[in-house]
C-alpha atoms as a PDB file:
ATOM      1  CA  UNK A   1     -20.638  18.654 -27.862  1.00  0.00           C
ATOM      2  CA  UNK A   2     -17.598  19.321 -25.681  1.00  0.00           C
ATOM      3  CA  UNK A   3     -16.877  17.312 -22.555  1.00  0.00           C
ATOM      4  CA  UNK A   4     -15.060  18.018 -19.245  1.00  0.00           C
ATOM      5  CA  UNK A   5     -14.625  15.885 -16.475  1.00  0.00           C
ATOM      6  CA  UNK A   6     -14.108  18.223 -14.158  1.00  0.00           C
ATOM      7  CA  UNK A   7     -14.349  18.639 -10.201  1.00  0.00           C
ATOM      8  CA  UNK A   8     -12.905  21.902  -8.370  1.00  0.00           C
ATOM      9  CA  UNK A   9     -11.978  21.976  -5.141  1.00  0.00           C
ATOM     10  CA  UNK A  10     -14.593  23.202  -2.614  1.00  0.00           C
ATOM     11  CA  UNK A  11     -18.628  23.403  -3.635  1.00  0.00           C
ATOM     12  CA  UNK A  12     -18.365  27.077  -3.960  1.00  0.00           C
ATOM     13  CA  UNK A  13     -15.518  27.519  -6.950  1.00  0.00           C
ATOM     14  CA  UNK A  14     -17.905  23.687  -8.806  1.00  0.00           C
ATOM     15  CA  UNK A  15     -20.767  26.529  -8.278  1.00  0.00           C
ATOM     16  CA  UNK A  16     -18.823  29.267  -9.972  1.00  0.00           C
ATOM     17  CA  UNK A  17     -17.589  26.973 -12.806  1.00  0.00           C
ATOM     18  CA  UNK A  18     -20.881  26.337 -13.839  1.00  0.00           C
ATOM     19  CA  UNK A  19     -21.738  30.049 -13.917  1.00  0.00           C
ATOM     20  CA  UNK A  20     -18.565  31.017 -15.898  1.00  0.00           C
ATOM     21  CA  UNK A  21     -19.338  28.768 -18.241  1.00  0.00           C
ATOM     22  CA  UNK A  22     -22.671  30.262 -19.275  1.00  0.00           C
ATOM     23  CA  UNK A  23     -21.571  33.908 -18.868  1.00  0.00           C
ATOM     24  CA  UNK A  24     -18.176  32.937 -21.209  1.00  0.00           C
ATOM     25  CA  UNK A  25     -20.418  31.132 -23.965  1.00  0.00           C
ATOM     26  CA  UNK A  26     -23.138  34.198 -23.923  1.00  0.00           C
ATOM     27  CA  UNK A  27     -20.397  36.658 -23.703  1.00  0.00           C
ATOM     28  CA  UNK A  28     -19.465  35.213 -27.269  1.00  0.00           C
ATOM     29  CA  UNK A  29     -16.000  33.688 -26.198  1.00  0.00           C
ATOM     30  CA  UNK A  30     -17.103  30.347 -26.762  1.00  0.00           C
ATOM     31  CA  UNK A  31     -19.207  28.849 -29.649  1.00  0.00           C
ATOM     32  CA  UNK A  32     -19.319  24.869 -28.567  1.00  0.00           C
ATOM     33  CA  UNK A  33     -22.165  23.229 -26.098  1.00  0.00           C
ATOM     34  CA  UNK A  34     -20.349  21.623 -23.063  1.00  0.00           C
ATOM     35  CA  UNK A  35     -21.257  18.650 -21.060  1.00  0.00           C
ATOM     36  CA  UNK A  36     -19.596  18.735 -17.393  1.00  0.00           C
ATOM     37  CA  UNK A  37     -19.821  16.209 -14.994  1.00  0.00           C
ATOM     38  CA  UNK A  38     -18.702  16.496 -11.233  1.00  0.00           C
ATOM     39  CA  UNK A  39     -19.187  15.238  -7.900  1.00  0.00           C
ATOM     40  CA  UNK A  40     -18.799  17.837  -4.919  1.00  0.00           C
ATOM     41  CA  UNK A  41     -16.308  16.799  -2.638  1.00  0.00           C
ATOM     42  CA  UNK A  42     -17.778  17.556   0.222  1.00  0.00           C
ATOM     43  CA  UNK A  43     -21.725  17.476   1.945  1.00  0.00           C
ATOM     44  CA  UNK A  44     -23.065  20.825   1.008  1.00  0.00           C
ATOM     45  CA  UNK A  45     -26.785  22.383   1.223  1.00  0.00           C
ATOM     46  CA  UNK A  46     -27.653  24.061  -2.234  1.00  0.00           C
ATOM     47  CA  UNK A  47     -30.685  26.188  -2.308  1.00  0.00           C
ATOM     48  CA  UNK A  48     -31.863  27.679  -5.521  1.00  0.00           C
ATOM     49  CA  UNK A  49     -31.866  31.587  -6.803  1.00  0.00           C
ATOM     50  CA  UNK A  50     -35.062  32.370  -5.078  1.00  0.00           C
ATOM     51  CA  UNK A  51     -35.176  30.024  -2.431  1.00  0.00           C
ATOM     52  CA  UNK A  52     -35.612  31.625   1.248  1.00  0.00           C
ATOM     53  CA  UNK A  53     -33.314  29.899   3.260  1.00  0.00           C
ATOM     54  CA  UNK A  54     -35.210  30.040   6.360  1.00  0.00           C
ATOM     55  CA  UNK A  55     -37.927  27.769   4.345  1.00  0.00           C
ATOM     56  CA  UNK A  56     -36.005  25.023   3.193  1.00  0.00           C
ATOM     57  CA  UNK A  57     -32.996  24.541   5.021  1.00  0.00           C
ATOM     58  CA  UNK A  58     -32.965  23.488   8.639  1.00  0.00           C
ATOM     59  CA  UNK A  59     -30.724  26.387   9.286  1.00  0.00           C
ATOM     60  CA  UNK A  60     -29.698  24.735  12.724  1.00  0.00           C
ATOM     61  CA  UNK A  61     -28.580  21.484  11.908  1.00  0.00           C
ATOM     62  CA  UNK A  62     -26.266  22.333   9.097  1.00  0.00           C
ATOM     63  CA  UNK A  63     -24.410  24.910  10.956  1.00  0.00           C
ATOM     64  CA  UNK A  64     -24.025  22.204  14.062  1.00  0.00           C
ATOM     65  CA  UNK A  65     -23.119  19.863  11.446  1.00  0.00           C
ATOM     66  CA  UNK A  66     -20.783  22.342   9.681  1.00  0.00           C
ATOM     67  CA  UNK A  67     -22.368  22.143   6.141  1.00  0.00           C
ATOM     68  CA  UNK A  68     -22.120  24.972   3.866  1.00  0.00           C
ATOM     69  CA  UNK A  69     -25.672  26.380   3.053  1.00  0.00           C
ATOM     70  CA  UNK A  70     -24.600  27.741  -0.787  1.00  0.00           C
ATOM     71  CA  UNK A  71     -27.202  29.128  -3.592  1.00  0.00           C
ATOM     72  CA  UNK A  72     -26.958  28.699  -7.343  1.00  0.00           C
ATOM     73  CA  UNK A  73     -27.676  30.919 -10.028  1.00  0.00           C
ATOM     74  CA  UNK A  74     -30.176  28.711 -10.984  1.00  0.00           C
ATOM     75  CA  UNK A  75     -33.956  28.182 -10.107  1.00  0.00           C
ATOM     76  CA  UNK A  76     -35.590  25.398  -8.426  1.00  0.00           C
ATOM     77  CA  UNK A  77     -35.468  24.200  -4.407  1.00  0.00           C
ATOM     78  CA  UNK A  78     -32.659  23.051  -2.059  1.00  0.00           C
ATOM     79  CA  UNK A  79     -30.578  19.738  -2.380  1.00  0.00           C
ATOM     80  CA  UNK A  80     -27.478  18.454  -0.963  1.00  0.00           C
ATOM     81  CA  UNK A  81     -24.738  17.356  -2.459  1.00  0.00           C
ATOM     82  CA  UNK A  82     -21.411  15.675  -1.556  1.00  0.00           C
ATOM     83  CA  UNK A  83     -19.806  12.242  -2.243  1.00  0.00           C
ATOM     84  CA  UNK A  84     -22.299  10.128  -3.975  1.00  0.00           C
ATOM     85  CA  UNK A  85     -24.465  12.480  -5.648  1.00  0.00           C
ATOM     86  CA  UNK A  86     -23.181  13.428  -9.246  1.00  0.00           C
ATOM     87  CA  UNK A  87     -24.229  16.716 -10.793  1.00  0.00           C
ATOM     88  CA  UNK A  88     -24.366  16.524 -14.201  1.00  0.00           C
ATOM     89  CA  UNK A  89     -24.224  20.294 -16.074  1.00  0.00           C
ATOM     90  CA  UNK A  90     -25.306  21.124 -19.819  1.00  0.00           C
ATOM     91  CA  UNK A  91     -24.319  24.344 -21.742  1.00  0.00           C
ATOM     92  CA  UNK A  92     -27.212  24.489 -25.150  1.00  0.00           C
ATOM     93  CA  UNK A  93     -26.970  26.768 -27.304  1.00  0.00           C
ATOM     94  CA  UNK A  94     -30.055  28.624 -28.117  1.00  0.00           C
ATOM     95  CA  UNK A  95     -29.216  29.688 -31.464  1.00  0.00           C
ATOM     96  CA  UNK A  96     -28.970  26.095 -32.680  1.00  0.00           C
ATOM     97  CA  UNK A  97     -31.506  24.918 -30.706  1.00  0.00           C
ATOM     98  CA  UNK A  98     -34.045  28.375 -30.885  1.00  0.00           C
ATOM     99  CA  UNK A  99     -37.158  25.451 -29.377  1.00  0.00           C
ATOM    100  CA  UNK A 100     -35.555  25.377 -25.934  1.00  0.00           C
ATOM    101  CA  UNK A 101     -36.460  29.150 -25.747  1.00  0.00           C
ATOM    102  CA  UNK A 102     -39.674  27.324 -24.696  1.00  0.00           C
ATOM    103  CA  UNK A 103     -38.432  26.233 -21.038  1.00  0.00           C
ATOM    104  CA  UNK A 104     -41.065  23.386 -21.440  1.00  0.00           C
ATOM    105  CA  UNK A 105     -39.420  22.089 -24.604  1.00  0.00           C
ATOM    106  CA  UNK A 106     -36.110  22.237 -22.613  1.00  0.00           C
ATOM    107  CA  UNK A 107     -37.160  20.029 -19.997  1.00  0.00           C
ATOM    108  CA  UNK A 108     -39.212  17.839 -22.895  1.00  0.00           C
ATOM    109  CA  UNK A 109     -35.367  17.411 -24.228  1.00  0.00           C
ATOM    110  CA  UNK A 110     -32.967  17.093 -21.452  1.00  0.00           C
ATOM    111  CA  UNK A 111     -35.135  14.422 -19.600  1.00  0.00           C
ATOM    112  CA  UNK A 112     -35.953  12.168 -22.730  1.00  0.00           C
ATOM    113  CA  UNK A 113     -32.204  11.807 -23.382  1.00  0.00           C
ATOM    114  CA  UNK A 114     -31.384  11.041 -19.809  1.00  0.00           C
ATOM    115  CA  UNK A 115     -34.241   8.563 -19.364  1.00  0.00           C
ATOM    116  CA  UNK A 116     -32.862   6.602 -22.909  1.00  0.00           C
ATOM    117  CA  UNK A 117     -29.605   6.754 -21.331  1.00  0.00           C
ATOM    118  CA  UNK A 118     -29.617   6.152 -18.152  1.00  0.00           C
ATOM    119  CA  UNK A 119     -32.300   2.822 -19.186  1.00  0.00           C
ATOM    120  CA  UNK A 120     -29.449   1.632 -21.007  1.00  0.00           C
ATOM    121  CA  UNK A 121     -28.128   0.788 -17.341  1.00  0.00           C
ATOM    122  CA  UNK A 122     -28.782  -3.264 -17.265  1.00  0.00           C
ATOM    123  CA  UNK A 123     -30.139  -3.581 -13.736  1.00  0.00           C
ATOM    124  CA  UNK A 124     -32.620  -0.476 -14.562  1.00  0.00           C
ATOM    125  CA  UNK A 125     -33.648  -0.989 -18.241  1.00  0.00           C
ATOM    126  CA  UNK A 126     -36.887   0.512 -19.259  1.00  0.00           C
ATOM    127  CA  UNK A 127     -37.549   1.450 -15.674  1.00  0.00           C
ATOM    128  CA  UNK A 128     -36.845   5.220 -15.431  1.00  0.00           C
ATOM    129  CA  UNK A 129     -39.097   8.120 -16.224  1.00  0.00           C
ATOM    130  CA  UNK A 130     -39.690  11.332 -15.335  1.00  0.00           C
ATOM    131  CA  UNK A 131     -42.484  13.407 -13.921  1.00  0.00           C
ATOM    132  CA  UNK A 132     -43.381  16.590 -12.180  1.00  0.00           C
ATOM    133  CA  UNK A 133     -41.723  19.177 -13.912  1.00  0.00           C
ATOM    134  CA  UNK A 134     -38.218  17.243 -14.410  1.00  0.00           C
ATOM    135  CA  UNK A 135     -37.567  14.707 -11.498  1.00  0.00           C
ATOM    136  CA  UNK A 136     -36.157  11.140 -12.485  1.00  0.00           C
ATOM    137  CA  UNK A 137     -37.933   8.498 -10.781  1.00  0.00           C
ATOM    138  CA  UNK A 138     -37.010   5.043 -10.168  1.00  0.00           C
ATOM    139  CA  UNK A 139     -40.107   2.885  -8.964  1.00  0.00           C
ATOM    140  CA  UNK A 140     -41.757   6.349  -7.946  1.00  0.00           C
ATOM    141  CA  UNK A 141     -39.481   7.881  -6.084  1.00  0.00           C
ATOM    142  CA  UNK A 142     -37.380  10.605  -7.135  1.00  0.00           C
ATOM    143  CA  UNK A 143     -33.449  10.236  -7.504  1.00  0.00           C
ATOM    144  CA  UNK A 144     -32.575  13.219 -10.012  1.00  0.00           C
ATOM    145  CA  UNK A 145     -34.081  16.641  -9.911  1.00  0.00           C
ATOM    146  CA  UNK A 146     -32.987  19.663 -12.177  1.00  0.00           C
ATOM    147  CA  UNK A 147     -32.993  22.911 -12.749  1.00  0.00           C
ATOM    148  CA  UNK A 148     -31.949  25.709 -15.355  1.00  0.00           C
ATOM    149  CA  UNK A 149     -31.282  29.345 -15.885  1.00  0.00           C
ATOM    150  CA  UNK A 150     -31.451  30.710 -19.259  1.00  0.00           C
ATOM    151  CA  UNK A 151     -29.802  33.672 -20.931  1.00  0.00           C
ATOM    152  CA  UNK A 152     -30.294  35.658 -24.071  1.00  0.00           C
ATOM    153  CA  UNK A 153     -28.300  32.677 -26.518  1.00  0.00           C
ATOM    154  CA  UNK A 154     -27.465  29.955 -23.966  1.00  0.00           C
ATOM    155  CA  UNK A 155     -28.805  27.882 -21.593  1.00  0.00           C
ATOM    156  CA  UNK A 156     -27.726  25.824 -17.863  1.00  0.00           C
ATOM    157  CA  UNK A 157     -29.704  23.209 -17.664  1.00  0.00           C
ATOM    158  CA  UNK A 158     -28.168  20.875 -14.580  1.00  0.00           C
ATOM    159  CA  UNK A 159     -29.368  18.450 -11.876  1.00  0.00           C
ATOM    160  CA  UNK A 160     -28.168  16.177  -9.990  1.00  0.00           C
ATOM    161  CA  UNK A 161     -28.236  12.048  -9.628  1.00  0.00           C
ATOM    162  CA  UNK A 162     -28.175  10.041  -6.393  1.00  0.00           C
ATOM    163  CA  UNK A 163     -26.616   6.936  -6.951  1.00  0.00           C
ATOM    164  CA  UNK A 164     -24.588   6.271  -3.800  1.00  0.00           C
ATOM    165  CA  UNK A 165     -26.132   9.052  -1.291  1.00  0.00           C
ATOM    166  CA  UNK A 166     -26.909   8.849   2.709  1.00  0.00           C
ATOM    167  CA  UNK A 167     -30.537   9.638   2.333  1.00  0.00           C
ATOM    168  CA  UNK A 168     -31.108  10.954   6.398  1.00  0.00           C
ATOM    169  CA  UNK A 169     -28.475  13.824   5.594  1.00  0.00           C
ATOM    170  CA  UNK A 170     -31.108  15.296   3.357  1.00  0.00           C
ATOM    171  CA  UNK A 171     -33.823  14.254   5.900  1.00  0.00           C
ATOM    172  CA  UNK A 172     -31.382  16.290   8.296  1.00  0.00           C
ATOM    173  CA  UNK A 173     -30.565  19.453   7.133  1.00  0.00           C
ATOM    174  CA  UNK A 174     -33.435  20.131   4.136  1.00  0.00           C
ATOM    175  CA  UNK A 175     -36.771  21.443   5.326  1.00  0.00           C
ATOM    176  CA  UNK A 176     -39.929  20.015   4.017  1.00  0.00           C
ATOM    177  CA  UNK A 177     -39.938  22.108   0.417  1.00  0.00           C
ATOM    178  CA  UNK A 178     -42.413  25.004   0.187  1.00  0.00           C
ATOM    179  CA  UNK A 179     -43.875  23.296  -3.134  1.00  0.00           C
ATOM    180  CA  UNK A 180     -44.480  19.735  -4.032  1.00  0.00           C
ATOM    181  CA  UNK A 181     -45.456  17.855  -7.648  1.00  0.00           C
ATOM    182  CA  UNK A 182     -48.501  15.479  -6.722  1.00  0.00           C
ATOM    183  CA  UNK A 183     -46.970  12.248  -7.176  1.00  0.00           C
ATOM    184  CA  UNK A 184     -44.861  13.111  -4.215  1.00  0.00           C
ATOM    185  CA  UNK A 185     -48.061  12.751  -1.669  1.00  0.00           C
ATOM    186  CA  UNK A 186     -46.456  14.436   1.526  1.00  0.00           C
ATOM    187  CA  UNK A 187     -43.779  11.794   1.733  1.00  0.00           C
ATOM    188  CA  UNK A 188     -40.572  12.468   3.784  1.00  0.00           C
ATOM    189  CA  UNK A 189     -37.272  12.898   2.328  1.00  0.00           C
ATOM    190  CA  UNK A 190     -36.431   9.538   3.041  1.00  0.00           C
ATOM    191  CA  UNK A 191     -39.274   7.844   1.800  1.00  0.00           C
ATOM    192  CA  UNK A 192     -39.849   9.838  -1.523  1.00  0.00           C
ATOM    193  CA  UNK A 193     -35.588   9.486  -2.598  1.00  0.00           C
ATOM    194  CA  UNK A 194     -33.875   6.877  -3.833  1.00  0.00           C
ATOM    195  CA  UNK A 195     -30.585   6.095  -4.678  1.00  0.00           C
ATOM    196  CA  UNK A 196     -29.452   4.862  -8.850  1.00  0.00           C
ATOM    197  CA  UNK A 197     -27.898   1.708  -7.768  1.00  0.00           C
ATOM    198  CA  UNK A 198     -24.787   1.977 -10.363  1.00  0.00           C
ATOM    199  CA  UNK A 199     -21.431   3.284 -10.164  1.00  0.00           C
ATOM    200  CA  UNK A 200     -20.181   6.912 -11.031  1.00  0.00           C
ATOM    201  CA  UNK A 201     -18.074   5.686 -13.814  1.00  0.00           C
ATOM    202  CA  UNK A 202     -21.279   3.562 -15.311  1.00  0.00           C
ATOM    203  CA  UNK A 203     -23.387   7.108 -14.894  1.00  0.00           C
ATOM    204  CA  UNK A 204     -20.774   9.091 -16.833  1.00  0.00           C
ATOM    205  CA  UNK A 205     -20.798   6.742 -19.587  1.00  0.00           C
ATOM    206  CA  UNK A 206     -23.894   6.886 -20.339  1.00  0.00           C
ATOM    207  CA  UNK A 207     -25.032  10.642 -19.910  1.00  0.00           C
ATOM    208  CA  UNK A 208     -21.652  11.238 -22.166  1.00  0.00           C
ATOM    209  CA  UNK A 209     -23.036   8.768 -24.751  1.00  0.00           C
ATOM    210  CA  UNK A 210     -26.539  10.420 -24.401  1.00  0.00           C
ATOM    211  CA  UNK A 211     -25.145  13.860 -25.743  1.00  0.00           C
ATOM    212  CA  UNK A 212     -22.623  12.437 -27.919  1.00  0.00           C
ATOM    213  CA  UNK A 213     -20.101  14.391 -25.682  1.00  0.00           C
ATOM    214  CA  UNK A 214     -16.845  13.181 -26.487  1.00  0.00           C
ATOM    215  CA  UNK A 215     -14.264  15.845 -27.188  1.00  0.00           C
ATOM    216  CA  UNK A 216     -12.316  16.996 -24.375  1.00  0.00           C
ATOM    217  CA  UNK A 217     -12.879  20.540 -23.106  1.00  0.00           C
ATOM    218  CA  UNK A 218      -9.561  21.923 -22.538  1.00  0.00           C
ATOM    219  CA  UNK A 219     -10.043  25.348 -22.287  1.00  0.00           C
ATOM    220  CA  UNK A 220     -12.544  26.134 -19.547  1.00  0.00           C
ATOM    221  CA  UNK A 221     -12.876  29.734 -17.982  1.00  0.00           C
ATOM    222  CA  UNK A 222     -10.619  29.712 -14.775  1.00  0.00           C
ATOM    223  CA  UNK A 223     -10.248  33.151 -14.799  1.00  0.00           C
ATOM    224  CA  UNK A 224     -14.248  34.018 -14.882  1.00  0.00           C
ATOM    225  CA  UNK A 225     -14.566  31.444 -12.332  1.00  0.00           C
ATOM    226  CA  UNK A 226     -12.180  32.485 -10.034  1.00  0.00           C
ATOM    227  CA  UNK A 227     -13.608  36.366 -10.687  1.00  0.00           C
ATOM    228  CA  UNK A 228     -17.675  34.780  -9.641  1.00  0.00           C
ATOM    229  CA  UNK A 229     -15.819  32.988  -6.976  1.00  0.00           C
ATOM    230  CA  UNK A 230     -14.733  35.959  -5.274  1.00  0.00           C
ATOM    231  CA  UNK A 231     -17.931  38.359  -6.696  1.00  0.00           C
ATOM    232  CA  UNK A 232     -20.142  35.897  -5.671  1.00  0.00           C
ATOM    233  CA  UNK A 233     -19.707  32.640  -4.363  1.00  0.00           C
ATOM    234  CA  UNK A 234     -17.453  33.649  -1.170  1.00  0.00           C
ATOM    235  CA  UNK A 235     -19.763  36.725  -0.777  1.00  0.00           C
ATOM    236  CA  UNK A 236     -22.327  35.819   2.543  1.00  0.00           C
ATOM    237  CA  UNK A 237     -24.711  38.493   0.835  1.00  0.00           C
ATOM    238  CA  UNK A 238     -25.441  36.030  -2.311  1.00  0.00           C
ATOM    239  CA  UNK A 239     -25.654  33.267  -0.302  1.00  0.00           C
ATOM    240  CA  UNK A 240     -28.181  34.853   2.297  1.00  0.00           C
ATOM    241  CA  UNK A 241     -30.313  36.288  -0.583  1.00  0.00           C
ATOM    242  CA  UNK A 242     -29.741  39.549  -0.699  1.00  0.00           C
ATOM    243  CA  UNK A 243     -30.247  41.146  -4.084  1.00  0.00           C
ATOM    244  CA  UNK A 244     -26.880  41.131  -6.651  1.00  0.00           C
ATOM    245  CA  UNK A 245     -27.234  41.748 -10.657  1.00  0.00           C
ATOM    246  CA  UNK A 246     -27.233  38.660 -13.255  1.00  0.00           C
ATOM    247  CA  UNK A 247     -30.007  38.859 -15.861  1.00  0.00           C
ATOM    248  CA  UNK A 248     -31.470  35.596 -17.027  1.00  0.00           C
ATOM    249  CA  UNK A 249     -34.586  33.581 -16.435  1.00  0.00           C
ATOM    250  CA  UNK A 250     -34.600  30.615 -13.856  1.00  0.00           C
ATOM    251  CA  UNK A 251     -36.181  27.667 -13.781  1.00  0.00           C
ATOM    252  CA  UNK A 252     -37.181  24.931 -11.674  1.00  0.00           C
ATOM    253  CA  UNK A 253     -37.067  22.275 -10.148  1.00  0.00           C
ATOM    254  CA  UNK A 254     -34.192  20.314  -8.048  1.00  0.00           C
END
């Protein structure tokens, strides 16, 4: 698996990246999986393909707060993200791994190698699980939550890890989400997340040692990106939910 380190500019072009990617590989102009890691660089609210912004964004305090409300190509419900909440981002290749056509299988994957690796970390070993559909808990309270979108031969699966994170900006500008796995028992935002007590550079050790990602990606898709950047990402019509072509199944949960 290939490996790139890699954080663009603004949340909308780290968005677009991860789209190109996917649409490159299934185009056939790339053959290797990819692990990316990246941290947004600034607070951002994410909502998911389907997601109704109205719902799950508290519409009024992000635009007094001047966050960007952004949505993904992915499935799943709104996060934030900004400084202190790295999104990790896997490209799996269907043909080599046909089982993840089951979406259940994929989640049965992707969370059993981050739970070995991230219990590797010394001050959490053999205390992280997951549950729901695919949220990492710590202690019973959720700190990673993931989504995918899968095409014809590939697959984005990514999520995201809060390990450094102001909790009451998500408390702030997310509404209460329109579905809930039991576990989470009508808890607030604040009381149901946690924060991974570790450092980025600890996280991205282990996550690249749980996929064996070590050679560099050096030829990413700028071009594609830039193209969804301007398509998509900078277009107020995809971000408000109004209906734009991309076949693929989503899936959720962030």
């Amino acid at each position: 698996m290939k490996y790139l380190d890699l954080t663009l500019t603004s949340p909308e072009t780290n968005l677009a990246l991860d789209e190109a990617l996917l649409e490159q590989a299934e185009a056939g102009e790339a053959t290797s999986e990819v692990l990316r890691l990246w941290e947004s660089p600034q607070d951002s609210v994410i909502v998911g393909r389907s997601s109704r912004l109205e719902t799950e964004v508290n519409l009024a305090a992000a635009s007094r707060d001047s966050v960007p409300v952004l949505r993904r190509c992915s499935g799943g419900t709104a996060v934030v993200l900004g400084p202190g909440c790295l999104v990790y981002s896997l490209l799996l290749s269907l043909d080599q791994r046909p089982q993840l056509r089951n979406i259940t299988a994929a989640h049965e994957l992707v969370m059993d190698r981050l739970c070995d690796g991230l219990n590797q970390l010394t001050s959490h070993r053999n205390q992280i699980s997951w549950t729901g559909t695919c949220d990492l808990v710590l202690a019973d309270r959720k700190f990673s939550g993931n989504s995918l979108r899968c095409k014809r031969s590939w697959i984005l699966y990514h999520g995201t890890i809060l390990y450094d994170f102001d909790l009451s900006k998500i408390q702030r500008w997310l509404g209460y989400p329109p579905r809930e796995p039991e576990y989470r028992q009508q808890r607030s935002h604040v009381d149901f997340l946690t924060n991974l007590r570790t450092t980025r550079d600890e996280l991205k050790t282990v996550i690249q040692d749980a996929w064996s990602a070590h050679l560099p990606l050096t030829d990413w898709p700028a071009d594609l990106t830039h193209q969804l950047l301007l398509e998509r990402y900078t277009n107020p019509d995809w971000h408000r939910g109004n209906r734009m072509s991309s076949p693929g199944k989503t899936s959720e949960t962030l």
